[in-house]
PDB file of N, CA and C in Angstrom:
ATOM      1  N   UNK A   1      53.906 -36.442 -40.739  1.00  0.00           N
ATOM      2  CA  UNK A   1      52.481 -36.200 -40.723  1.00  0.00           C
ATOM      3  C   UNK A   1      52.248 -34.951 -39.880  1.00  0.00           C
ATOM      4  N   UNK A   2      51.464 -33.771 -40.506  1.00  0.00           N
ATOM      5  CA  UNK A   2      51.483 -32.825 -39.555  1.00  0.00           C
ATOM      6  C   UNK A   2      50.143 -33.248 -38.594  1.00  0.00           C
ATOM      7  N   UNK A   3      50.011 -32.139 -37.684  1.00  0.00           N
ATOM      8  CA  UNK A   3      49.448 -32.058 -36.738  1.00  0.00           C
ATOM      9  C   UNK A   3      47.886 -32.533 -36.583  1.00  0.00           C
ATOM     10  N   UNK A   4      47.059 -32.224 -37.609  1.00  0.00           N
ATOM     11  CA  UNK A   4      46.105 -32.330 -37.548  1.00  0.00           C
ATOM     12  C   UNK A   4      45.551 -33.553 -38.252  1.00  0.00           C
ATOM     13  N   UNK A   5      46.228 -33.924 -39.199  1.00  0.00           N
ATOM     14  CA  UNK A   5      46.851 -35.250 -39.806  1.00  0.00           C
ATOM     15  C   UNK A   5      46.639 -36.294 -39.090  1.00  0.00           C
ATOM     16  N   UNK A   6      47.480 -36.024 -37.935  1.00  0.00           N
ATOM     17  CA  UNK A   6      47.319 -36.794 -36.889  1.00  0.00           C
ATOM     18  C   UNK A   6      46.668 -37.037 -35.996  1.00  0.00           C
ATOM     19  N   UNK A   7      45.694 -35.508 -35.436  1.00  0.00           N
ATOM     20  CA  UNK A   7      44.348 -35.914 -34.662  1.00  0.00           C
ATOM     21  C   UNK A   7      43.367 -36.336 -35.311  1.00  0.00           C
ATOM     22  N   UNK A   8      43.178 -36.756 -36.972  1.00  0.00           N
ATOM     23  CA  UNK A   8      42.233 -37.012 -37.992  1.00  0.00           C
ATOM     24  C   UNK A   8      42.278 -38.684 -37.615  1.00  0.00           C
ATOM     25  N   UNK A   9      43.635 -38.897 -37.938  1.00  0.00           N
ATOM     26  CA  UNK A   9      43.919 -40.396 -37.596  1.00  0.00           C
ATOM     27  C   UNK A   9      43.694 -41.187 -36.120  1.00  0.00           C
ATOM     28  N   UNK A  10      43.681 -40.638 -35.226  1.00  0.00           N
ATOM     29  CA  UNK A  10      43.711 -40.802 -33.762  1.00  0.00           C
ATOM     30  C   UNK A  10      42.348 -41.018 -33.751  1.00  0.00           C
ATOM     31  N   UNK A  11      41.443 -39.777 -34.357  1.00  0.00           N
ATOM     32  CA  UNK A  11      40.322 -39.630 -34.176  1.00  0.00           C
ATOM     33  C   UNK A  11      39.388 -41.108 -34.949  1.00  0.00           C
ATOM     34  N   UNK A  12      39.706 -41.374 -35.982  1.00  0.00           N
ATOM     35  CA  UNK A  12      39.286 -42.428 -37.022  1.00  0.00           C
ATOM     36  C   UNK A  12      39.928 -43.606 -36.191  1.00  0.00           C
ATOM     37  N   UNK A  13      40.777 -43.923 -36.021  1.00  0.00           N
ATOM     38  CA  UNK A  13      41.368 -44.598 -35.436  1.00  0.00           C
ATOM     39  C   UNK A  13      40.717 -45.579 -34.003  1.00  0.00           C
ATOM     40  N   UNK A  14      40.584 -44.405 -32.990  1.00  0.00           N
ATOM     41  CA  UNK A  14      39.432 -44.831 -31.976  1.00  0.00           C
ATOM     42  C   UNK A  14      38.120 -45.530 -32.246  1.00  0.00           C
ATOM     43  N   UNK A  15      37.897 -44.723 -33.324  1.00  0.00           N
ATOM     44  CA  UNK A  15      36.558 -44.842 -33.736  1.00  0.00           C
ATOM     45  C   UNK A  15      36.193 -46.293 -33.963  1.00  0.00           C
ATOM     46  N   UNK A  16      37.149 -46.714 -34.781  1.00  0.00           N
ATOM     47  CA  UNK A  16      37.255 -48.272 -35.606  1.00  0.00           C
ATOM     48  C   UNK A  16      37.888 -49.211 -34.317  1.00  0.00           C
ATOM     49  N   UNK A  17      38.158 -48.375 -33.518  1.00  0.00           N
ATOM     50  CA  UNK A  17      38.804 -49.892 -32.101  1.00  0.00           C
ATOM     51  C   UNK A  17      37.653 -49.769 -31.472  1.00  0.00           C
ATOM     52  N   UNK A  18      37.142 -48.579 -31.655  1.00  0.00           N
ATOM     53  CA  UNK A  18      35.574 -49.092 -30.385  1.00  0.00           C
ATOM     54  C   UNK A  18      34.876 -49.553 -31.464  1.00  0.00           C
ATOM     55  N   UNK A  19      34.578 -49.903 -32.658  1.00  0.00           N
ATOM     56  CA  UNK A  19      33.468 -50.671 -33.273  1.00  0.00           C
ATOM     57  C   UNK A  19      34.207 -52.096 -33.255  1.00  0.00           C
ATOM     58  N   UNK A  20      35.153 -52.213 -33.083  1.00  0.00           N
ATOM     59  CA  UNK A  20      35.778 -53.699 -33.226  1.00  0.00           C
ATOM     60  C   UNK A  20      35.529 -54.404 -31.809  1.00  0.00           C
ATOM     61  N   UNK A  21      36.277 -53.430 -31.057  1.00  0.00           N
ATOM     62  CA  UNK A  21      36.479 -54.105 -29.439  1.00  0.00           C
ATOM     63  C   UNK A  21      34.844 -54.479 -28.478  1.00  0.00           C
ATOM     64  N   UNK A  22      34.403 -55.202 -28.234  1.00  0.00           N
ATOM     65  CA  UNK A  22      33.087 -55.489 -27.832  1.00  0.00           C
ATOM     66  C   UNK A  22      33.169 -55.150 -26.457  1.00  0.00           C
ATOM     67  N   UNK A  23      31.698 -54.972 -26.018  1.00  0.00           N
ATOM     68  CA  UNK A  23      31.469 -54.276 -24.801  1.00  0.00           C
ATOM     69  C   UNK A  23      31.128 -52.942 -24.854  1.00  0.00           C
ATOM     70  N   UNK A  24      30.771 -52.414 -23.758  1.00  0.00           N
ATOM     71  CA  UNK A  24      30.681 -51.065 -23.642  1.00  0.00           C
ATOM     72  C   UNK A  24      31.674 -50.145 -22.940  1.00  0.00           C
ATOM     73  N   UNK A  25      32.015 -48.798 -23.809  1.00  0.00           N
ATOM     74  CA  UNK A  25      33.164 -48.743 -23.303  1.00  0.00           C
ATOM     75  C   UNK A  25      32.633 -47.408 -22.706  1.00  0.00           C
ATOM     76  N   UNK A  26      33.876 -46.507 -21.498  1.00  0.00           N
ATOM     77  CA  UNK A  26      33.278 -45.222 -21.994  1.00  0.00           C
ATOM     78  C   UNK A  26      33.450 -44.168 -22.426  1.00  0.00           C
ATOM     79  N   UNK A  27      32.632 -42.713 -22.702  1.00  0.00           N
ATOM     80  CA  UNK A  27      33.241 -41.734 -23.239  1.00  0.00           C
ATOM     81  C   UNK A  27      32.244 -41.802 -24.467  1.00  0.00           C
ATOM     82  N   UNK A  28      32.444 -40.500 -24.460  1.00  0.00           N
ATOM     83  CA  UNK A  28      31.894 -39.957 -26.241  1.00  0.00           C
ATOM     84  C   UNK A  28      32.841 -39.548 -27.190  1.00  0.00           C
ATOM     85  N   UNK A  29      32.858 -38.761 -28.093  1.00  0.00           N
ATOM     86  CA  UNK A  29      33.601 -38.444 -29.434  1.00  0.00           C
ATOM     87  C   UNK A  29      34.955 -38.242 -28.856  1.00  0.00           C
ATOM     88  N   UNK A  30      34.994 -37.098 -27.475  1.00  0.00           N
ATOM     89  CA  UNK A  30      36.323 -36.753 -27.060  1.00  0.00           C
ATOM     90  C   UNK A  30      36.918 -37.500 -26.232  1.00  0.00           C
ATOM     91  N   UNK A  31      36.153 -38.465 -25.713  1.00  0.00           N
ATOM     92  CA  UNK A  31      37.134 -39.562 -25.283  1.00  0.00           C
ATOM     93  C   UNK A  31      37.395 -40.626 -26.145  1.00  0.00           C
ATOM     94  N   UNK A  32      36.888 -40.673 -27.117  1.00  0.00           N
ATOM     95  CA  UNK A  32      37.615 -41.263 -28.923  1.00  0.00           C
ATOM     96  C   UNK A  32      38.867 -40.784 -29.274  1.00  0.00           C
ATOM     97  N   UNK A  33      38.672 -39.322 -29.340  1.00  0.00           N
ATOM     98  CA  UNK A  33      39.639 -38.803 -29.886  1.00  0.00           C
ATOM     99  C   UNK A  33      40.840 -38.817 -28.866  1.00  0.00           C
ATOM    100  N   UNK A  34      40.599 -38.671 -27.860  1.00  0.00           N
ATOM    101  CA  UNK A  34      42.109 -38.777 -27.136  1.00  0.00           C
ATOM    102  C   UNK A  34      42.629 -40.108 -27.050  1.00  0.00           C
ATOM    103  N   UNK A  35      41.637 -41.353 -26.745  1.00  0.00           N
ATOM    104  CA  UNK A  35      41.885 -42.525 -26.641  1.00  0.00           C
ATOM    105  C   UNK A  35      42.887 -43.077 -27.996  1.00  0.00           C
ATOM    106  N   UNK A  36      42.018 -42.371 -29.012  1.00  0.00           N
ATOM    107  CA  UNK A  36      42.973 -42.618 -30.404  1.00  0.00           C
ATOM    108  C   UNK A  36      43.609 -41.887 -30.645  1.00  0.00           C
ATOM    109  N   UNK A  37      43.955 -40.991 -29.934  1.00  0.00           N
ATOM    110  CA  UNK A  37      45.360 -40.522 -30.457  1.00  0.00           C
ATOM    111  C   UNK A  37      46.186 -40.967 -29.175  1.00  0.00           C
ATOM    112  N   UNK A  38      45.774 -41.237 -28.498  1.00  0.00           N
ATOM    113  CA  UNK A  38      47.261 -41.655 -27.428  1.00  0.00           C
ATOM    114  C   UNK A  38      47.586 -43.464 -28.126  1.00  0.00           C
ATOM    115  N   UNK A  39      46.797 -44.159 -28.506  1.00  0.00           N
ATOM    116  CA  UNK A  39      46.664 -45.406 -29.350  1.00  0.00           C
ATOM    117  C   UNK A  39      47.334 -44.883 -30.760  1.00  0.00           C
ATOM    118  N   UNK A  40      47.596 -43.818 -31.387  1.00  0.00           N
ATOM    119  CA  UNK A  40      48.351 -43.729 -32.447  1.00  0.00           C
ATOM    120  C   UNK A  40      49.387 -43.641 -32.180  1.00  0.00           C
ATOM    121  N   UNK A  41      49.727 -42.995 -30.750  1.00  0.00           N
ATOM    122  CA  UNK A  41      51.132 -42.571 -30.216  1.00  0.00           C
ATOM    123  C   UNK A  41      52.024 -44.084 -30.325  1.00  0.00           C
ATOM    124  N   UNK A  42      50.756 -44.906 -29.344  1.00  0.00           N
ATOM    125  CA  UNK A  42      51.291 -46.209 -28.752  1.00  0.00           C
ATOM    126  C   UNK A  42      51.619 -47.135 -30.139  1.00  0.00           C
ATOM    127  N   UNK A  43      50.941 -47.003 -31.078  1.00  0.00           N
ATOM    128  CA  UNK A  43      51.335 -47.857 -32.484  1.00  0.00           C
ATOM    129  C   UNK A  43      52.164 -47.596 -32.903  1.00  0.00           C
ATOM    130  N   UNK A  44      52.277 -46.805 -33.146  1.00  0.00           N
ATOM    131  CA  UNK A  44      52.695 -46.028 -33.819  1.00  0.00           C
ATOM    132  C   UNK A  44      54.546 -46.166 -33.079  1.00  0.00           C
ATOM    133  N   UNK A  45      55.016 -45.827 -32.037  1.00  0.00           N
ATOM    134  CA  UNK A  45      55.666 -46.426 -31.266  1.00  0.00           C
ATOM    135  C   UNK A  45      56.022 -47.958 -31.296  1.00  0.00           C
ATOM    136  N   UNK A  46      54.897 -48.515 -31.081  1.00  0.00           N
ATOM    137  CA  UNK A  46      55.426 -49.983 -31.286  1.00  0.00           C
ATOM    138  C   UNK A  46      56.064 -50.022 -32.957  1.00  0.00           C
ATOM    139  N   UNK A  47      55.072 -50.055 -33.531  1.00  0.00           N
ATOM    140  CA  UNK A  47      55.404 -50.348 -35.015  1.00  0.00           C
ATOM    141  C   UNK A  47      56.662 -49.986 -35.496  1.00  0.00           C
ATOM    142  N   UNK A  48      56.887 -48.932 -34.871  1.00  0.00           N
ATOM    143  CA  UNK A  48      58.097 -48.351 -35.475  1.00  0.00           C
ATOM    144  C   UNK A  48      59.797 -48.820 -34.720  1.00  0.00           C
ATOM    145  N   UNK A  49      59.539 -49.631 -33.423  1.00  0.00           N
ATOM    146  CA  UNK A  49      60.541 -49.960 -32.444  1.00  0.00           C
ATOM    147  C   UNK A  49      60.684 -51.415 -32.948  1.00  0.00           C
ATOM    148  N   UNK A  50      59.502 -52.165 -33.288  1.00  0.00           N
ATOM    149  CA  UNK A  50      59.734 -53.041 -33.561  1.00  0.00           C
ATOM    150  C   UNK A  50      59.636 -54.001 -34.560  1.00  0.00           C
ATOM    151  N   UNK A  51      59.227 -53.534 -35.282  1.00  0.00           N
ATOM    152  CA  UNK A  51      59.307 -53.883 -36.984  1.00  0.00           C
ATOM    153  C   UNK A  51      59.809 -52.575 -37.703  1.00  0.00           C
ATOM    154  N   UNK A  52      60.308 -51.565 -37.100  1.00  0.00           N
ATOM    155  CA  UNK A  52      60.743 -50.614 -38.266  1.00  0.00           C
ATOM    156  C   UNK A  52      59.706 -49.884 -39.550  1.00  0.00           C
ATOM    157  N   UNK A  53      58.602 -49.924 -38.806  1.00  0.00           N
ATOM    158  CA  UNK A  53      57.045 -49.306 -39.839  1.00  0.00           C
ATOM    159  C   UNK A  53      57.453 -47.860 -40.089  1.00  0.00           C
ATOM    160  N   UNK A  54      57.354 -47.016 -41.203  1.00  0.00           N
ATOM    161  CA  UNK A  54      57.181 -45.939 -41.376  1.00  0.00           C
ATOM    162  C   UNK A  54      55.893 -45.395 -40.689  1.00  0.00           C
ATOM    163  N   UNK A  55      56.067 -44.586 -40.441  1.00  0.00           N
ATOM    164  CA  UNK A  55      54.387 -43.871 -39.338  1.00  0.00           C
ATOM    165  C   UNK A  55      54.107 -42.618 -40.166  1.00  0.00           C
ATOM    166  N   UNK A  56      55.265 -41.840 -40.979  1.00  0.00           N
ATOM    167  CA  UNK A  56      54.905 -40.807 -41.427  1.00  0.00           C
ATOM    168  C   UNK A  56      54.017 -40.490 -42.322  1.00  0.00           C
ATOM    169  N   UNK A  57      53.195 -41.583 -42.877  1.00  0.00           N
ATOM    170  CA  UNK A  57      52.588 -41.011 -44.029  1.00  0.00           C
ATOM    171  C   UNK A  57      50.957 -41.264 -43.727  1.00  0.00           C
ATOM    172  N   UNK A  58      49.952 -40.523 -44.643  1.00  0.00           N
ATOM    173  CA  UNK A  58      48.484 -40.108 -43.610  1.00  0.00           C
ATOM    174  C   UNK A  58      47.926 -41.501 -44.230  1.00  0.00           C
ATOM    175  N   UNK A  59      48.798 -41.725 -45.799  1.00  0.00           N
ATOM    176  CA  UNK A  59      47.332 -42.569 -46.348  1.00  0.00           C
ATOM    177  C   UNK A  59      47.879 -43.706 -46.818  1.00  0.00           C
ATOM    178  N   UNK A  60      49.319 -43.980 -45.838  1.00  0.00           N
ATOM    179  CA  UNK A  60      49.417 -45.706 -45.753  1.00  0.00           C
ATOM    180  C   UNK A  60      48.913 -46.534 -44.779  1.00  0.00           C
ATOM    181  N   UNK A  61      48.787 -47.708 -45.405  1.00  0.00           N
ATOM    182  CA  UNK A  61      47.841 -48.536 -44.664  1.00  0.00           C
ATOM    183  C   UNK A  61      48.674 -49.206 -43.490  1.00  0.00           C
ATOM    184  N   UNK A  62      49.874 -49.338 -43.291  1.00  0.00           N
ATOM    185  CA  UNK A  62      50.760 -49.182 -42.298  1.00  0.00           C
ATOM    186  C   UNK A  62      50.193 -48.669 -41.410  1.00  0.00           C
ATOM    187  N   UNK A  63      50.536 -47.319 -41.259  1.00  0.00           N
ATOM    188  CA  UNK A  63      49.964 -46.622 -40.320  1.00  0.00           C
ATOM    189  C   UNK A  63      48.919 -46.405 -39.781  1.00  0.00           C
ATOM    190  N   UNK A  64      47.955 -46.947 -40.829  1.00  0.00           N
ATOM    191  CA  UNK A  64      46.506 -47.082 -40.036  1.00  0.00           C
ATOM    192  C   UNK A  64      46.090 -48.322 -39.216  1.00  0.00           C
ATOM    193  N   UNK A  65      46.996 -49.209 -39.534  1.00  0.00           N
ATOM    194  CA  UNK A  65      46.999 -50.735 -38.995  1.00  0.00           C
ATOM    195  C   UNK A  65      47.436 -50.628 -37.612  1.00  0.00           C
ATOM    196  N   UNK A  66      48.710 -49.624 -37.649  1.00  0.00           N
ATOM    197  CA  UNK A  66      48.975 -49.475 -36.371  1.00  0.00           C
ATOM    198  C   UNK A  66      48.890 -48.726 -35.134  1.00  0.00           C
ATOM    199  N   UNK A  67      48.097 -47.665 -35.487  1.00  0.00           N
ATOM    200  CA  UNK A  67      47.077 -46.766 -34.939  1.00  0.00           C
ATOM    201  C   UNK A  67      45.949 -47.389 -34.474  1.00  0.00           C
ATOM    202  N   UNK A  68      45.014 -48.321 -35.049  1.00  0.00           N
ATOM    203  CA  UNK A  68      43.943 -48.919 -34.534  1.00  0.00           C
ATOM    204  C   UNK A  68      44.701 -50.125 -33.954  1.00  0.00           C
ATOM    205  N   UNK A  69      45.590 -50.862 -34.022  1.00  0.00           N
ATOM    206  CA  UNK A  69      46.370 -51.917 -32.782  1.00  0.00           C
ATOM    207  C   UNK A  69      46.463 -50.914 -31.472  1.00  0.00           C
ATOM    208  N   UNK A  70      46.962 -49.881 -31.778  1.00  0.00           N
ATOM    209  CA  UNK A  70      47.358 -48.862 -30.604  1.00  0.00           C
ATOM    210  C   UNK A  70      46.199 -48.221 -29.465  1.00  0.00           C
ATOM    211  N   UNK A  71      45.008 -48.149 -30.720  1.00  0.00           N
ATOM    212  CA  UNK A  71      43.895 -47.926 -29.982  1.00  0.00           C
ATOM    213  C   UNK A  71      43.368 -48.822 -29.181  1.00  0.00           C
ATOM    214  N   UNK A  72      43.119 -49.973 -29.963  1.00  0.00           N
ATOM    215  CA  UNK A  72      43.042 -51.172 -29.346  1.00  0.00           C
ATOM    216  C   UNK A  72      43.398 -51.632 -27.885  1.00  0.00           C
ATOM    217  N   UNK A  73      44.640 -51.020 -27.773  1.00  0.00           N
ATOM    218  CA  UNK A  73      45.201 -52.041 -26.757  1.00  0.00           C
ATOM    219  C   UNK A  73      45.279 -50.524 -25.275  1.00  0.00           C
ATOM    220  N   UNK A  74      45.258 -49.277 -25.805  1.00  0.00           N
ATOM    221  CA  UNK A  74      44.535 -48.184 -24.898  1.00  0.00           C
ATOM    222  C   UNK A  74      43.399 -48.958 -25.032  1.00  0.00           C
ATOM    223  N   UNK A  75      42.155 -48.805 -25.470  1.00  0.00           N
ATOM    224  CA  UNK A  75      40.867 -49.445 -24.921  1.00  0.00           C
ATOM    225  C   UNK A  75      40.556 -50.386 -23.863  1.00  0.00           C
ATOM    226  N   UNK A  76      41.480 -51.353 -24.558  1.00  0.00           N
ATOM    227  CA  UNK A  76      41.845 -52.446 -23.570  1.00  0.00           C
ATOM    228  C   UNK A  76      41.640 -52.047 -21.891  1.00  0.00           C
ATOM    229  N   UNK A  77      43.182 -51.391 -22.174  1.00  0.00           N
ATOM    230  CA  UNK A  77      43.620 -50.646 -20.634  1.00  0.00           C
ATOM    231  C   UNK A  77      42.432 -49.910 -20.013  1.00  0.00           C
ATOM    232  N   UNK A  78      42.213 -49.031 -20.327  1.00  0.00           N
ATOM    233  CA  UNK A  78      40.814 -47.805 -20.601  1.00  0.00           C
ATOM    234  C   UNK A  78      39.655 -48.770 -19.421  1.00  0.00           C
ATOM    235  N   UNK A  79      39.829 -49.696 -20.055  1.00  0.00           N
ATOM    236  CA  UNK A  79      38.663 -50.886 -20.100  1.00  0.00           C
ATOM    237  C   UNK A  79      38.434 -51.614 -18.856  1.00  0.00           C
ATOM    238  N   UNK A  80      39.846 -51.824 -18.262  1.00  0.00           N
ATOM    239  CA  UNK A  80      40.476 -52.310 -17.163  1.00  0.00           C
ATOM    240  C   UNK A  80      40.589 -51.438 -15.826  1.00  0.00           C
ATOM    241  N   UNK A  81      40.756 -50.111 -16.371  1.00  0.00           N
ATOM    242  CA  UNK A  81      40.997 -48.984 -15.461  1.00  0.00           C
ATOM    243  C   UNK A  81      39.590 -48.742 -15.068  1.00  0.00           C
ATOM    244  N   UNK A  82      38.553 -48.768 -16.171  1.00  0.00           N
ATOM    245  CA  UNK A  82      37.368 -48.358 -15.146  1.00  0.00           C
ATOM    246  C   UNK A  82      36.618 -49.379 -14.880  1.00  0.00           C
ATOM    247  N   UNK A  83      36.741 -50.266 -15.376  1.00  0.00           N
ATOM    248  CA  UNK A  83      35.676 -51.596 -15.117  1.00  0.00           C
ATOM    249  C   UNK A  83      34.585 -51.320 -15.631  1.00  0.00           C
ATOM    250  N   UNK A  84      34.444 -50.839 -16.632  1.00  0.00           N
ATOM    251  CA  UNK A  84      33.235 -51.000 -17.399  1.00  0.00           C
ATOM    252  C   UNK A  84      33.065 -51.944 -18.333  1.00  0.00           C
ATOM    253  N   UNK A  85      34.196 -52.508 -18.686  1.00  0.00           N
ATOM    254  CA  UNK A  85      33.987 -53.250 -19.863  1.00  0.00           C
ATOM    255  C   UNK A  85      33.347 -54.964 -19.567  1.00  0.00           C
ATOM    256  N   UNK A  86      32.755 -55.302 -20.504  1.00  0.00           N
ATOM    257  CA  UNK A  86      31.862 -56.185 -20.639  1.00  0.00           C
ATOM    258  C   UNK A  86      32.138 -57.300 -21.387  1.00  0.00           C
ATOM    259  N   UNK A  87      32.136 -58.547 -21.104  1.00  0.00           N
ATOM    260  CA  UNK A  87      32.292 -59.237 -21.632  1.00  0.00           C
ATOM    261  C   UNK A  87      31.213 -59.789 -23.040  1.00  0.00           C
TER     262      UNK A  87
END
């Protein structure tokens, strides 16, 4: 997946873990976009260490599954680190 490929996905990615994950989180678009792409890193990583997921491709659903787990679980952290998050 090239480069930008990948901040598209990071970026989409975030997007869909902060509409899932409840509470208020914080940050605007660019703390989306980094949040989801360091959450694509982290899926993307997992997925691939431990089930053996292909990550390379933009428009399998693989990879988008595991990009928003990845985001997810940055948010999480994110979440924890500043104490904003809400039950």
């Amino acid at each position: 997946m090239n480069f930008l490929a990948f901040l598209l996905l990071g970026l989409i990615a975030g997007a869909i873990a902060k509409a899932i994950l409840p509470g208020k989180q914080g940050g605007g678009w660019i703390a989306t976009l980094i949040l989801g792409v360091i959450g694509a890193i982290l899926g993307g990583w997992i997925g691939g260490a431990l089930f053996g997921a292909d990550m390379n491709e933009f428009f399998s659903i693989v990879s988008w599954i595991w990009a928003i787990i990845g985001a997810l679980i940055v948010l999480v952290i994110w979440g924890f680190i500043t104490k904003r998050r809400t039950a």
